[in-house]
N, C-alpha and C. Protein backbone atom coordinates (compact mmCIF):
# COMPACT_ATOMS: atom_id res chain seq x y z
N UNK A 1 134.35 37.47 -32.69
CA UNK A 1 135.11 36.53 -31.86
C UNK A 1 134.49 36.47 -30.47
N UNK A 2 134.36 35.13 -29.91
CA UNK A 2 133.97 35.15 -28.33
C UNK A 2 134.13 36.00 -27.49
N UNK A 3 133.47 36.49 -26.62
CA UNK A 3 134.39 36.72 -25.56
C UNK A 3 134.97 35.59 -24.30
N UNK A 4 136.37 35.96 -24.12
CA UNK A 4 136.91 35.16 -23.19
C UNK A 4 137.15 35.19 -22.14
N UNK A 5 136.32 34.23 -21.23
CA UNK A 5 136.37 34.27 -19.36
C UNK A 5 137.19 33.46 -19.00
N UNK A 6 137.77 33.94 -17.93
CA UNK A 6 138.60 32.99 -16.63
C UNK A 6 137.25 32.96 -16.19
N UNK A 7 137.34 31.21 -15.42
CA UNK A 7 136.73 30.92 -14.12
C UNK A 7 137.61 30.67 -13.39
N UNK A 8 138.19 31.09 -12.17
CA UNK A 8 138.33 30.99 -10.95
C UNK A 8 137.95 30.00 -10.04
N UNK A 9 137.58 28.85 -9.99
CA UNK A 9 136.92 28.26 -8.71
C UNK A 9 137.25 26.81 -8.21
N UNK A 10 137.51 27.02 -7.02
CA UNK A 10 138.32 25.30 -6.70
C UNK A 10 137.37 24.71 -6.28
N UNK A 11 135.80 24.77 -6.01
CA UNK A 11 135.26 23.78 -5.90
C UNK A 11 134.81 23.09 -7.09
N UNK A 12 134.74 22.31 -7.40
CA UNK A 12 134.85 20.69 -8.90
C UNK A 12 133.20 21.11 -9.56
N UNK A 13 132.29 21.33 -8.24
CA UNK A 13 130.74 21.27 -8.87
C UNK A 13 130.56 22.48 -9.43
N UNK A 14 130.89 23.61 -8.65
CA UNK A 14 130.30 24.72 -8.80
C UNK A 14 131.06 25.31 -10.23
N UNK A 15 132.38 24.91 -10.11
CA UNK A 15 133.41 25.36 -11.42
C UNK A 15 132.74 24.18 -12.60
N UNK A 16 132.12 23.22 -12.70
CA UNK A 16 131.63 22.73 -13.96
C UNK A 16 130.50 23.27 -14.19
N UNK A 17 129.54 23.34 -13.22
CA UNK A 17 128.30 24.33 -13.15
C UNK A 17 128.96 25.53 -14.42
N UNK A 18 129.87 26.36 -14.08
CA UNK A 18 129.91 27.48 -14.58
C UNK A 18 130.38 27.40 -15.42
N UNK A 19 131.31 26.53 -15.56
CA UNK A 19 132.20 26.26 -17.14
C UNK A 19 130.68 25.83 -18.51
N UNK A 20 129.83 24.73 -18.06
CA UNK A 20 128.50 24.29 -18.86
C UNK A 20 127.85 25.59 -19.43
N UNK A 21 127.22 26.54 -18.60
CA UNK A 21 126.61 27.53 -19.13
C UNK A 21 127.23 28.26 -19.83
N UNK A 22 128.51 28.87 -19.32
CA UNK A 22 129.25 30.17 -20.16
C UNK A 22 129.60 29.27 -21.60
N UNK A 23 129.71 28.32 -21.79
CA UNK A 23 129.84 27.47 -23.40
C UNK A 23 128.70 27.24 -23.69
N UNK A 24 127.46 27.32 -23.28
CA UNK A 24 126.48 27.46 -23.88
C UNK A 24 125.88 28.76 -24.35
N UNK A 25 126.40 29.43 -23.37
CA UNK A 25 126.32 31.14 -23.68
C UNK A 25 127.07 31.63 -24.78
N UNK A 26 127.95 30.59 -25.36
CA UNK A 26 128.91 31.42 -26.21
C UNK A 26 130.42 32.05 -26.05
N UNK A 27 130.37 31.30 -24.72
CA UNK A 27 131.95 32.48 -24.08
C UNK A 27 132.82 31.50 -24.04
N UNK A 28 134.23 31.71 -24.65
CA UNK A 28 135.08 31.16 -25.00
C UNK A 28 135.92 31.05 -23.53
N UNK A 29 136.20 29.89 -22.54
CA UNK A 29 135.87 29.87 -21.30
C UNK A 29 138.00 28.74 -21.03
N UNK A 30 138.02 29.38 -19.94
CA UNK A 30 139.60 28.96 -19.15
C UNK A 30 139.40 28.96 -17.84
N UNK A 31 139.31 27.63 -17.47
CA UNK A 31 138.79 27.33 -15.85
C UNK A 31 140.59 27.22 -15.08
N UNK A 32 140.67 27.86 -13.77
CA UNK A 32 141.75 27.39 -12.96
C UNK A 32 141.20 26.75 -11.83
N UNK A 33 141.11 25.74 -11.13
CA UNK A 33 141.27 24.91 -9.85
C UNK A 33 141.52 25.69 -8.84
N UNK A 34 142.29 27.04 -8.46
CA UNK A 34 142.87 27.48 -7.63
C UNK A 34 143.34 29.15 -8.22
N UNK A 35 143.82 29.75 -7.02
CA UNK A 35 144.22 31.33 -6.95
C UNK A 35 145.78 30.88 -8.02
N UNK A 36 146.55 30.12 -7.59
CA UNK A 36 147.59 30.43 -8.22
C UNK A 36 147.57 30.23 -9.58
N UNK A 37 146.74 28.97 -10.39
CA UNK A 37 147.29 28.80 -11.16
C UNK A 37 146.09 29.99 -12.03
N UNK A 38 144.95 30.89 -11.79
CA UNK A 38 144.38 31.59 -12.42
C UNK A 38 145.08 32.88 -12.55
N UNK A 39 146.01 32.85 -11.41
CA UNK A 39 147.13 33.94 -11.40
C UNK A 39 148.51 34.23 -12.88
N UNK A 40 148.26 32.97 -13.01
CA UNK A 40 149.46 32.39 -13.92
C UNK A 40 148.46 32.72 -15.31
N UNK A 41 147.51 32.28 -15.24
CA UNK A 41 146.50 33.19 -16.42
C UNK A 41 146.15 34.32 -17.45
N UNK A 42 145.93 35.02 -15.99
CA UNK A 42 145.93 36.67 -16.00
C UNK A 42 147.42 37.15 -16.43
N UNK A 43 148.04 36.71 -15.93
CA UNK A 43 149.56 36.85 -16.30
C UNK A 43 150.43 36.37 -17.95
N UNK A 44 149.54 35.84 -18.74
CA UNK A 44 150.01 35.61 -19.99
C UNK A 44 149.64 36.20 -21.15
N UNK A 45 150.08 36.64 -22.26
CA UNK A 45 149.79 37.39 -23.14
C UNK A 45 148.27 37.52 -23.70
N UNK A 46 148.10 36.53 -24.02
CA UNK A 46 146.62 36.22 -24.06
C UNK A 46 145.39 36.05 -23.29
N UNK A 47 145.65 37.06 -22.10
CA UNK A 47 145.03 36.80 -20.57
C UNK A 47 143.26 37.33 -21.17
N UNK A 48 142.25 36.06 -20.73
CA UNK A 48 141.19 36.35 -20.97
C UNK A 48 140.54 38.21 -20.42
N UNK A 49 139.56 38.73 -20.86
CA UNK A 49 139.46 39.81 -20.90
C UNK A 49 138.53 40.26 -19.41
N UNK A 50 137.93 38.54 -19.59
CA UNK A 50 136.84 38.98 -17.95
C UNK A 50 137.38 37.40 -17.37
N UNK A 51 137.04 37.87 -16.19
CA UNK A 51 137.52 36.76 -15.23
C UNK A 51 136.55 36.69 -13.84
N UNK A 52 135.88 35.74 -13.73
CA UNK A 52 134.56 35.45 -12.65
C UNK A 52 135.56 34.43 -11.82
N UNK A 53 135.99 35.18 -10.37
CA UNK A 53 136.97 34.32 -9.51
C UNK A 53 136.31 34.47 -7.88
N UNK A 54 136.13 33.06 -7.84
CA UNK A 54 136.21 33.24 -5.82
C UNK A 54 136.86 33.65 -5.36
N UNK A 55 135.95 34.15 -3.86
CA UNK A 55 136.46 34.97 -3.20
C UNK A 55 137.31 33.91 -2.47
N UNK A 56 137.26 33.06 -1.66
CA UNK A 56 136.85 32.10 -1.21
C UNK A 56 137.90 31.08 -1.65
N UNK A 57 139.52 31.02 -1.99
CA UNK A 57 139.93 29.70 -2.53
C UNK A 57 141.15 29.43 -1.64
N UNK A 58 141.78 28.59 -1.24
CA UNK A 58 142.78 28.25 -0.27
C UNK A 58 144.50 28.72 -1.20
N UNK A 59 145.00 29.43 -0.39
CA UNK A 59 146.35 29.67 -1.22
C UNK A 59 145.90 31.07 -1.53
N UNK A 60 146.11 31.73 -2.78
CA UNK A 60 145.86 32.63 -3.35
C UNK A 60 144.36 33.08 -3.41
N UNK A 61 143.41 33.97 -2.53
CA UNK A 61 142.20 33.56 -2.84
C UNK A 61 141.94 35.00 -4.04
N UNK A 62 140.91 35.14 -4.00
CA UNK A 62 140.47 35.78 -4.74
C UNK A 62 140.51 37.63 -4.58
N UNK A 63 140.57 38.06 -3.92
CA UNK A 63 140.92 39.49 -2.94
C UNK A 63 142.34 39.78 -3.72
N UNK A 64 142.99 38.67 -3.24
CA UNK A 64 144.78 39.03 -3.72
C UNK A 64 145.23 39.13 -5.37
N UNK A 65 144.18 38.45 -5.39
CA UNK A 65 144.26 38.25 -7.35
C UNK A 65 144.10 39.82 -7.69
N UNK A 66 142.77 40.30 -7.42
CA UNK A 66 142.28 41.67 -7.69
C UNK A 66 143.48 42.65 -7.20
N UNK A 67 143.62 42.44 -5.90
CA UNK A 67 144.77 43.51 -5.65
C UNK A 67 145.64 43.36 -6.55
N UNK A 68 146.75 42.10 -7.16
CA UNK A 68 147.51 42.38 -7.84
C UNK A 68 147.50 42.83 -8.98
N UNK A 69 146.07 42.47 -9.16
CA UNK A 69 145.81 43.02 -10.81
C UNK A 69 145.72 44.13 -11.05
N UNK A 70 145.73 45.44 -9.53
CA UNK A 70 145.25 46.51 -9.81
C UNK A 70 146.98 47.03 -9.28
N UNK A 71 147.60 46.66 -8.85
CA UNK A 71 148.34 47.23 -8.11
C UNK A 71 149.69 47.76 -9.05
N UNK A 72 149.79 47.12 -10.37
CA UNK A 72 150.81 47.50 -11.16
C UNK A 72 150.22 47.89 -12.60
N UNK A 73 150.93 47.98 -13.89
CA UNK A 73 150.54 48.13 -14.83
C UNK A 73 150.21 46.73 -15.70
N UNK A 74 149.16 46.44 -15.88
CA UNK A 74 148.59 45.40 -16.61
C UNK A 74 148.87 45.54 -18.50
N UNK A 75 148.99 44.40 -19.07
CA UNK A 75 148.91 44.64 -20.28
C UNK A 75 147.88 45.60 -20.95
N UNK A 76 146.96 44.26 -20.42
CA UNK A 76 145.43 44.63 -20.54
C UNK A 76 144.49 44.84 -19.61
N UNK A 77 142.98 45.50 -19.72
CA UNK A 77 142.66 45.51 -18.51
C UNK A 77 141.62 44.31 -18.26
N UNK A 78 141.27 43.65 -17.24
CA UNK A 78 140.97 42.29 -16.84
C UNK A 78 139.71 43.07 -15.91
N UNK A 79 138.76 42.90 -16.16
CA UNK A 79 137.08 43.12 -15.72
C UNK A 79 136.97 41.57 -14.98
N UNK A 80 136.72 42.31 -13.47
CA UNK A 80 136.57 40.61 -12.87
C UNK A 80 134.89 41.24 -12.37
N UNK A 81 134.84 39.79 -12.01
CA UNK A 81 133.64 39.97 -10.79
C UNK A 81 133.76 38.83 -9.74
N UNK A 82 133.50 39.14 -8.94
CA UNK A 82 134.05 38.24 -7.81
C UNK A 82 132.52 37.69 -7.22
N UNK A 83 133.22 36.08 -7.03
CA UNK A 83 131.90 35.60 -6.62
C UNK A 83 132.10 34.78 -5.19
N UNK A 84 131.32 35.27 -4.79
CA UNK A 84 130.95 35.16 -2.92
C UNK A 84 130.07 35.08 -2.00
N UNK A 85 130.64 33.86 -1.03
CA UNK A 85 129.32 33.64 -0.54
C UNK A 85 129.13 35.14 0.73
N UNK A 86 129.99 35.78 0.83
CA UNK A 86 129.53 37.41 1.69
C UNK A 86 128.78 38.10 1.18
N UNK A 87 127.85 38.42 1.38
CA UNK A 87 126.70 39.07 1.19
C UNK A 87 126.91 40.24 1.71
N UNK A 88 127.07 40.93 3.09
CA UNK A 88 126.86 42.09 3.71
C UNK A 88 127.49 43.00 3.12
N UNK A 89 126.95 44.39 3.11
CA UNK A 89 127.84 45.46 2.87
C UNK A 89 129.21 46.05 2.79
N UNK A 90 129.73 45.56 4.22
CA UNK A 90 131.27 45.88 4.21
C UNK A 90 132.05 44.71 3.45
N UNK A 91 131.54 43.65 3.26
CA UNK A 91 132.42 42.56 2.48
C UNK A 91 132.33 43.08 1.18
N UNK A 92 131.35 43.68 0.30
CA UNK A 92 131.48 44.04 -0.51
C UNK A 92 132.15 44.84 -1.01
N UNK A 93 131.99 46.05 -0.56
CA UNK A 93 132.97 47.22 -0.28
C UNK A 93 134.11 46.71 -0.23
N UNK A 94 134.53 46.18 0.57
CA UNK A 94 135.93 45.09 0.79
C UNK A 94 136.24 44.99 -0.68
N UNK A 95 135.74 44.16 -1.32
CA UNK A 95 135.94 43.36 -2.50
C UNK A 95 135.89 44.43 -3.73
N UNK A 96 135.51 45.47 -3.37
CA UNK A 96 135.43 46.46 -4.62
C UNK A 96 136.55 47.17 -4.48
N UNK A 97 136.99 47.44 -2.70
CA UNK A 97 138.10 48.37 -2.82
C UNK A 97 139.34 47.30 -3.27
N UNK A 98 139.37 45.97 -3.18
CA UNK A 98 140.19 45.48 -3.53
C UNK A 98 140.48 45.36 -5.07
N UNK A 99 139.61 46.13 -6.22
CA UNK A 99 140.12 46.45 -7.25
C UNK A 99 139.13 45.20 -8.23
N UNK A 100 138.30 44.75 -7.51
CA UNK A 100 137.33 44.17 -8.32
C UNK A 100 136.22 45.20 -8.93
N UNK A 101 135.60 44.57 -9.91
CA UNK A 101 134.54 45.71 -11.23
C UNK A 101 132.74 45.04 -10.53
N UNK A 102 132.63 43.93 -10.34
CA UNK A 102 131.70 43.61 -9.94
C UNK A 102 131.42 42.29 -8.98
N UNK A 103 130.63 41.66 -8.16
CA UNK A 103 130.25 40.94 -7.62
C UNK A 103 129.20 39.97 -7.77
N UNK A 104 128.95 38.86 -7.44
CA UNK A 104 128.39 37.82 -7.57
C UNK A 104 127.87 37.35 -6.15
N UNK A 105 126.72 36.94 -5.70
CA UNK A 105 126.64 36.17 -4.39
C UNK A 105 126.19 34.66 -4.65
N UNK A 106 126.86 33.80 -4.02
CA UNK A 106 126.69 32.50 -3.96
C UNK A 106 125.55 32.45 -2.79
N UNK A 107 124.52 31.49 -3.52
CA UNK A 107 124.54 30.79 -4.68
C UNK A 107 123.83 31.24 -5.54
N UNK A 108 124.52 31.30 -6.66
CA UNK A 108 124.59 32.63 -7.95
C UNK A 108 123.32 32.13 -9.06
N UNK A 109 122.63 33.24 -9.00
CA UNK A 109 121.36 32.69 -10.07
C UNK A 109 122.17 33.28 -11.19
N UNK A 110 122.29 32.11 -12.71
CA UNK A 110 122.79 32.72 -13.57
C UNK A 110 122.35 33.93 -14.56
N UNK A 111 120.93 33.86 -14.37
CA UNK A 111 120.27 34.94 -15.44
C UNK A 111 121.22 36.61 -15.04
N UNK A 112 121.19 37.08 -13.50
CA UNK A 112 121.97 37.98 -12.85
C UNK A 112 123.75 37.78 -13.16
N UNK A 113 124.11 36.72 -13.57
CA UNK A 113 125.39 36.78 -13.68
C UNK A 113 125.93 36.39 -15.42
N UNK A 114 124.84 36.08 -16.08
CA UNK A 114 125.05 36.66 -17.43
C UNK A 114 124.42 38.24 -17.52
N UNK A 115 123.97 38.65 -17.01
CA UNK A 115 123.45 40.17 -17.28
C UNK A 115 124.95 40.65 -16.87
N UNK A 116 125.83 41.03 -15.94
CA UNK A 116 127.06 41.55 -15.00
C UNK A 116 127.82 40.96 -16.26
N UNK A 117 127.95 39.93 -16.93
CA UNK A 117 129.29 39.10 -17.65
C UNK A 117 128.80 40.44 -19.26
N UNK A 118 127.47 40.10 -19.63
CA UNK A 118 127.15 41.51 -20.76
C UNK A 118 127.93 43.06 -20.51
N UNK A 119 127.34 43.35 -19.25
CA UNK A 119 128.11 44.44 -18.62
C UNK A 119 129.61 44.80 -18.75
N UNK A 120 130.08 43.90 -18.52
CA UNK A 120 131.48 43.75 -18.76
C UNK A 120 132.12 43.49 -19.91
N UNK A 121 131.30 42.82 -20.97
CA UNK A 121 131.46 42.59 -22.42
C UNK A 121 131.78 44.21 -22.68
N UNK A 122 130.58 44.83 -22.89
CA UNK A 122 130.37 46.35 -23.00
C UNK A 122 131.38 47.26 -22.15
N UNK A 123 131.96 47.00 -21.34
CA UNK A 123 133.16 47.94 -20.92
C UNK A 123 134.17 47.77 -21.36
N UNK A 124 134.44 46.14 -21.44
CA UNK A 124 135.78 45.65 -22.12
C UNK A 124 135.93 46.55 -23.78
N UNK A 125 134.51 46.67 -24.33
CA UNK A 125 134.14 46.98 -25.80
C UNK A 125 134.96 48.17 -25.85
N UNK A 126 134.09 48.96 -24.72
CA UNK A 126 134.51 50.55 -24.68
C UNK A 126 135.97 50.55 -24.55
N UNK A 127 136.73 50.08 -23.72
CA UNK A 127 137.94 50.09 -23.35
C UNK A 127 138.86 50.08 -24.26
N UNK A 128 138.36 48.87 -25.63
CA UNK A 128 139.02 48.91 -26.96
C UNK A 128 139.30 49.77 -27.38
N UNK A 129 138.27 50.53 -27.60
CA UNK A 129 137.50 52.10 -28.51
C UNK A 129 138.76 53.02 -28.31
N UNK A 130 138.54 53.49 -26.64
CA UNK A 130 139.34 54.45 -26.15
C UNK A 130 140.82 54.06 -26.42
N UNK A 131 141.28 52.64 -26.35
CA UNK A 131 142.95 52.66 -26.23
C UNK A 131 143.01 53.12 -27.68
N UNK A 132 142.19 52.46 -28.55
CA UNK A 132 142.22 52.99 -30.13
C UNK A 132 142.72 54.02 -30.55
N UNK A 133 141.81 55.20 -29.86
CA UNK A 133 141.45 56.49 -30.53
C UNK A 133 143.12 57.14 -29.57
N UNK A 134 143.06 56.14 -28.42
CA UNK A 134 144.19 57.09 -27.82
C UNK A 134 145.77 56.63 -28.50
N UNK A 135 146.00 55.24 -29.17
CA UNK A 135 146.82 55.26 -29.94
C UNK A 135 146.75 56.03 -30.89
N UNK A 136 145.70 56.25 -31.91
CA UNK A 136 145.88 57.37 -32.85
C UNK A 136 146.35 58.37 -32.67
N UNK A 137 145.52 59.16 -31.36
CA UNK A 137 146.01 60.39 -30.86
C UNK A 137 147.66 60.63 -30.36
N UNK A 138 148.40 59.38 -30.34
CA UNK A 138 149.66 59.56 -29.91
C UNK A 138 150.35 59.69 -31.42
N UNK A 139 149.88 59.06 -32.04
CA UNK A 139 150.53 58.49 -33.63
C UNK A 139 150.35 60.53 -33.85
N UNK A 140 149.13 60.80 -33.95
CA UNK A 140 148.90 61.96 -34.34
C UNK A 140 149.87 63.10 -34.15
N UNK A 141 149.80 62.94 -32.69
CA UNK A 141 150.89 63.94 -31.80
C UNK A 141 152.31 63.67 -32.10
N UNK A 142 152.43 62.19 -32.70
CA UNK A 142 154.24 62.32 -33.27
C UNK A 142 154.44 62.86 -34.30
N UNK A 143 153.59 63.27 -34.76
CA UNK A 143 153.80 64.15 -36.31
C UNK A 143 153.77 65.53 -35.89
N UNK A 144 153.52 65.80 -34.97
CA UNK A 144 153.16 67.23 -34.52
C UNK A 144 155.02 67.75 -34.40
N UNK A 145 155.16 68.87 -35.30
CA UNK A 145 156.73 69.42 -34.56
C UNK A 145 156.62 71.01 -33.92
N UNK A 146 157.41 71.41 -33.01
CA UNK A 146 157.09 72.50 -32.65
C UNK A 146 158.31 73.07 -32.20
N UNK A 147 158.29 74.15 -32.37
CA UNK A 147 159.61 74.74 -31.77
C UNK A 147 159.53 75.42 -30.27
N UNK A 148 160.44 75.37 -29.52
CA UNK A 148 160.26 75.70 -28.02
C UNK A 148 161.89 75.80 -27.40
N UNK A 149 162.07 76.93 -26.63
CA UNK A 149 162.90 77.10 -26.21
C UNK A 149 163.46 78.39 -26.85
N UNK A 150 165.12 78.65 -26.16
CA UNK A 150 166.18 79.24 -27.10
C UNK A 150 166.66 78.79 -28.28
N UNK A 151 166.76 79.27 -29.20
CA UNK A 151 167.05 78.89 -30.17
C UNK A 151 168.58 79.87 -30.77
N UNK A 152 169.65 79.47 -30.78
CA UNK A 152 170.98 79.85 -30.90
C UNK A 152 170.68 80.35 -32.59
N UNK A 153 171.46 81.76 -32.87
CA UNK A 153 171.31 82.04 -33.97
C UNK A 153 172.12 83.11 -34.51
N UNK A 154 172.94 83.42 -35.43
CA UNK A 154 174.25 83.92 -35.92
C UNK A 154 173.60 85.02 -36.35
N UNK A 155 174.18 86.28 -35.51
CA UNK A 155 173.70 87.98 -35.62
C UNK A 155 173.89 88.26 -36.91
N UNK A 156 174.68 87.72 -37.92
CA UNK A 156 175.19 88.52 -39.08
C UNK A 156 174.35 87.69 -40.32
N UNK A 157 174.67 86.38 -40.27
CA UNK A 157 174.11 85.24 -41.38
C UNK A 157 172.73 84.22 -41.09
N UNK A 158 172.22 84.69 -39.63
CA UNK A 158 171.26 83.87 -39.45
C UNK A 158 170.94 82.47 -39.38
N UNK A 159 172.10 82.12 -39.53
CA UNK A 159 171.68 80.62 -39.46
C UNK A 159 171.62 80.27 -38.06
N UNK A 160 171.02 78.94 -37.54
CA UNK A 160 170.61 78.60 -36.39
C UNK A 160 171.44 77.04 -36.18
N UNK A 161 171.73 77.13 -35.09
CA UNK A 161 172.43 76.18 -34.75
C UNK A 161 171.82 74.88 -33.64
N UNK A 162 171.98 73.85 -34.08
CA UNK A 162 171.60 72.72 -33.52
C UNK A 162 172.25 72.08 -32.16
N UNK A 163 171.32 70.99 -31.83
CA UNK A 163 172.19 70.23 -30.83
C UNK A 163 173.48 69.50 -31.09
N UNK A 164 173.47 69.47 -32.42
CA UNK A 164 175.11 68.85 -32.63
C UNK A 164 175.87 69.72 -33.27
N UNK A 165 175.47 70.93 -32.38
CA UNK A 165 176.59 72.15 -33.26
C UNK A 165 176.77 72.47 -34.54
N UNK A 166 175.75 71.73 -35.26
CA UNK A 166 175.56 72.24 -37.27
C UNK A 166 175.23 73.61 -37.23
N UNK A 167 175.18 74.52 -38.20
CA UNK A 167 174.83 75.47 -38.45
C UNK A 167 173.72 75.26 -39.99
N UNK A 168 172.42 75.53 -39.28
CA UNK A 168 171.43 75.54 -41.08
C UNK A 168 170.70 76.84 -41.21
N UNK A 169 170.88 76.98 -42.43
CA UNK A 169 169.62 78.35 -42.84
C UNK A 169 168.25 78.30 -42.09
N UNK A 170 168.20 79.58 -41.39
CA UNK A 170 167.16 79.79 -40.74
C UNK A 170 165.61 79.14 -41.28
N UNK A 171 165.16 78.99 -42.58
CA UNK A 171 164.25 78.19 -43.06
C UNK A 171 164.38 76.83 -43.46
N UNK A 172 165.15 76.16 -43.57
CA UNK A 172 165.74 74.65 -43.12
C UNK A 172 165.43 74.52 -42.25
N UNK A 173 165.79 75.18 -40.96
CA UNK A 173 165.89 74.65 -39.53
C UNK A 173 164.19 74.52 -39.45
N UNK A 174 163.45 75.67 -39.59
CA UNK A 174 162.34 75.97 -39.32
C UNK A 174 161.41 75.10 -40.06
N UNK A 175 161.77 74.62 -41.42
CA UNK A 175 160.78 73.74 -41.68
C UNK A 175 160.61 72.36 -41.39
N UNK A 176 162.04 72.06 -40.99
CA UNK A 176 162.40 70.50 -40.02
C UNK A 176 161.72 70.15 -39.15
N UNK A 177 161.76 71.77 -38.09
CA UNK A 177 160.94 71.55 -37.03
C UNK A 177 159.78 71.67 -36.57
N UNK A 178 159.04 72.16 -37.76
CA UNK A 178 157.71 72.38 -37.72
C UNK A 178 156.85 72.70 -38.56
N UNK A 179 155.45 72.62 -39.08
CA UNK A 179 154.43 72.62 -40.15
C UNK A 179 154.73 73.53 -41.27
N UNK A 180 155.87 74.60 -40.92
CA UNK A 180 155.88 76.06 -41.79
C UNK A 180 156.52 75.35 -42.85
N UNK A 181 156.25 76.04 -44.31
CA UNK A 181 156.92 75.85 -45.20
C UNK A 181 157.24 77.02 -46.15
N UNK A 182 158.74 77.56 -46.77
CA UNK A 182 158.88 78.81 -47.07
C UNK A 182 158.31 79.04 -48.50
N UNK A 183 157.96 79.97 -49.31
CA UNK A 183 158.83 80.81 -50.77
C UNK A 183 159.35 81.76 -50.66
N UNK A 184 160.08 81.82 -51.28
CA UNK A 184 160.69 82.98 -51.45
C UNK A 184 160.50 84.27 -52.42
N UNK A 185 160.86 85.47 -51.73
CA UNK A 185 160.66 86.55 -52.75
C UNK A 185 161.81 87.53 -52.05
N UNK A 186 161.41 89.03 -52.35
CA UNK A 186 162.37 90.33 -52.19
C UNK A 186 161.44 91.49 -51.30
N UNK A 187 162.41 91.81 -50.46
CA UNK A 187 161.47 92.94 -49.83
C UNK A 187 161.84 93.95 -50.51
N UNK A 188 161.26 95.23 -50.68
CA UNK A 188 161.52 96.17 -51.01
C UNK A 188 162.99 96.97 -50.88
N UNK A 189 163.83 96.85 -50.00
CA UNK A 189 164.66 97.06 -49.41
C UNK A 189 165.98 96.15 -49.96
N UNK A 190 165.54 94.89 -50.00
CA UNK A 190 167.22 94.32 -50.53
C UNK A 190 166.85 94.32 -52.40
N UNK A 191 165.78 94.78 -52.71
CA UNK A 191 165.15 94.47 -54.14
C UNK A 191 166.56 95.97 -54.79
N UNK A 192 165.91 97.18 -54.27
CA UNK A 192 166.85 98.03 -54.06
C UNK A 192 168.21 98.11 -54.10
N UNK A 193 168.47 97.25 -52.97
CA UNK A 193 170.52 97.16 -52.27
C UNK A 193 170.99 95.98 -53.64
N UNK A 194 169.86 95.18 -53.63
CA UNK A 194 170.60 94.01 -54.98
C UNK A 194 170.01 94.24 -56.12
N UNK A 195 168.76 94.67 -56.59
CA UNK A 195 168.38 94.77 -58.49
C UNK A 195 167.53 96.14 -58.13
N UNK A 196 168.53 97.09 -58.44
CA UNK A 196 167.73 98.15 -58.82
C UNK A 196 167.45 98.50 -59.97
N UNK A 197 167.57 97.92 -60.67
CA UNK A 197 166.94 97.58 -61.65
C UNK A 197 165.59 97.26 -62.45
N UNK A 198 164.59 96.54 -61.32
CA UNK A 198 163.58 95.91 -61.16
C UNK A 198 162.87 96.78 -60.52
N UNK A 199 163.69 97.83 -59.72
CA UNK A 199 162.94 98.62 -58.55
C UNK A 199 161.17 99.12 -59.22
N UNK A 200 161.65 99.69 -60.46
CA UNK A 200 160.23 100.15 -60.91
C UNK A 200 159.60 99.53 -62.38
N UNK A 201 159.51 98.23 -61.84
CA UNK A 201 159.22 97.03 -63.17
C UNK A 201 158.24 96.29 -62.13
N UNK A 202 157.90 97.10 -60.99
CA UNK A 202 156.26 96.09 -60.65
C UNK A 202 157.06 95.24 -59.73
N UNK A 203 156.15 94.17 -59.15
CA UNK A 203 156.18 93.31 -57.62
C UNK A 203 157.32 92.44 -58.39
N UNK A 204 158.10 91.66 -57.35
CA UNK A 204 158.97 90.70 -57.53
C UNK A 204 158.58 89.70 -56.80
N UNK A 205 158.44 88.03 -56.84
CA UNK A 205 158.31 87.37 -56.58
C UNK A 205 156.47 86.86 -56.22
């Protein structure tokens, strides 16, 4: 399946400029006019995965987009790169601490800004991988049972008592709550008090 970009850009030339190539490139492409309505974008279930947005747009520019995108919990995560005509150091910096992944300088040679859009293919990739393995690992961990704490338990009959005040046989409780599973046999001692009988007829159970 494609990958899918937001463009970002309210100027008419430069946003068809970019819309032409990335569909020739293959990238399944969602242009906004402006900060707000690319805002409204990012914001829908199906929010493209990379998003190439000016810095640079009247209303909502591009800085504020990134901040918001970083500032709460996102569905998904949204790999921008921000494209700008600031060049110098601290604007950059600027633009990175504002929660952008990469940068662009206008006026943008595309060979450099399909290499950065690959880049980002490949993180978005990785990003899959990891939520993957880390859903499994949760799926995994709900199967996991363990016992922890005090555990309430009757001096004479052993049974153990629950949060809703039941009373179950100490190996019930124990195998509910965790990987153990019992058999049963006779220790020497109740083999004695209950079949002495058996006492010297060899192992029981």
């Amino acid at each position: 399946m494609p990958t899918s970009v937001l463009v970002a850009e309210d100027e008419p030339l430069s946003r068809r400029m970019l819309l032409a190539q990335l569909h020739s490139a293959g990238y399944r492409v969602v242009a906004a006019e402006n900060g707000e309505r690319a805002w409204e974008i990012l914001q829908s279930s199906d929010a493209p995965s990379i998003a190439i947005i000016d810095w640079m747009m009247p209303g909502l520019d591009g800085l504020e987009i990134c901040r918001r995108l970083r500032s709460g919990a996102p569905r998904r995560y949204v790999y921008v790169i921000l494209l700008t005509a600031r060049a110098c150091a601290g604007d950059v910096v600027t633009g990175l601490e504002a929660g952008a992944d990469d940068y662009v300088t206008k006026p943008f040679d595309w060979n450099e800004l399909h290499g950065r859009l690959r880049t980002g293919t490949r993180i978005q990739s990785l990003q899959g991988e990891l939520a993957a393995k880390l859903d499994d690992l949760e799926t995994a961990l709900a199967h996991v049972k363990t016992l922890q704490g005090l555990l309430p338990i009757c001096m004479h009959c052993k049974r153990i008592r629950d949060d809703a005040n039941t009373w179950h046989r100490l190996e019930s409780y124990i195998e509910e709550h965790s990987n153990a599973l019992f058999t049963h046999s006779l220790c020497r001692k109740c083999l004695e008090t209950h079949y002495p009988e058996y006492v010297n007829a060899g192992p029981v159970g």
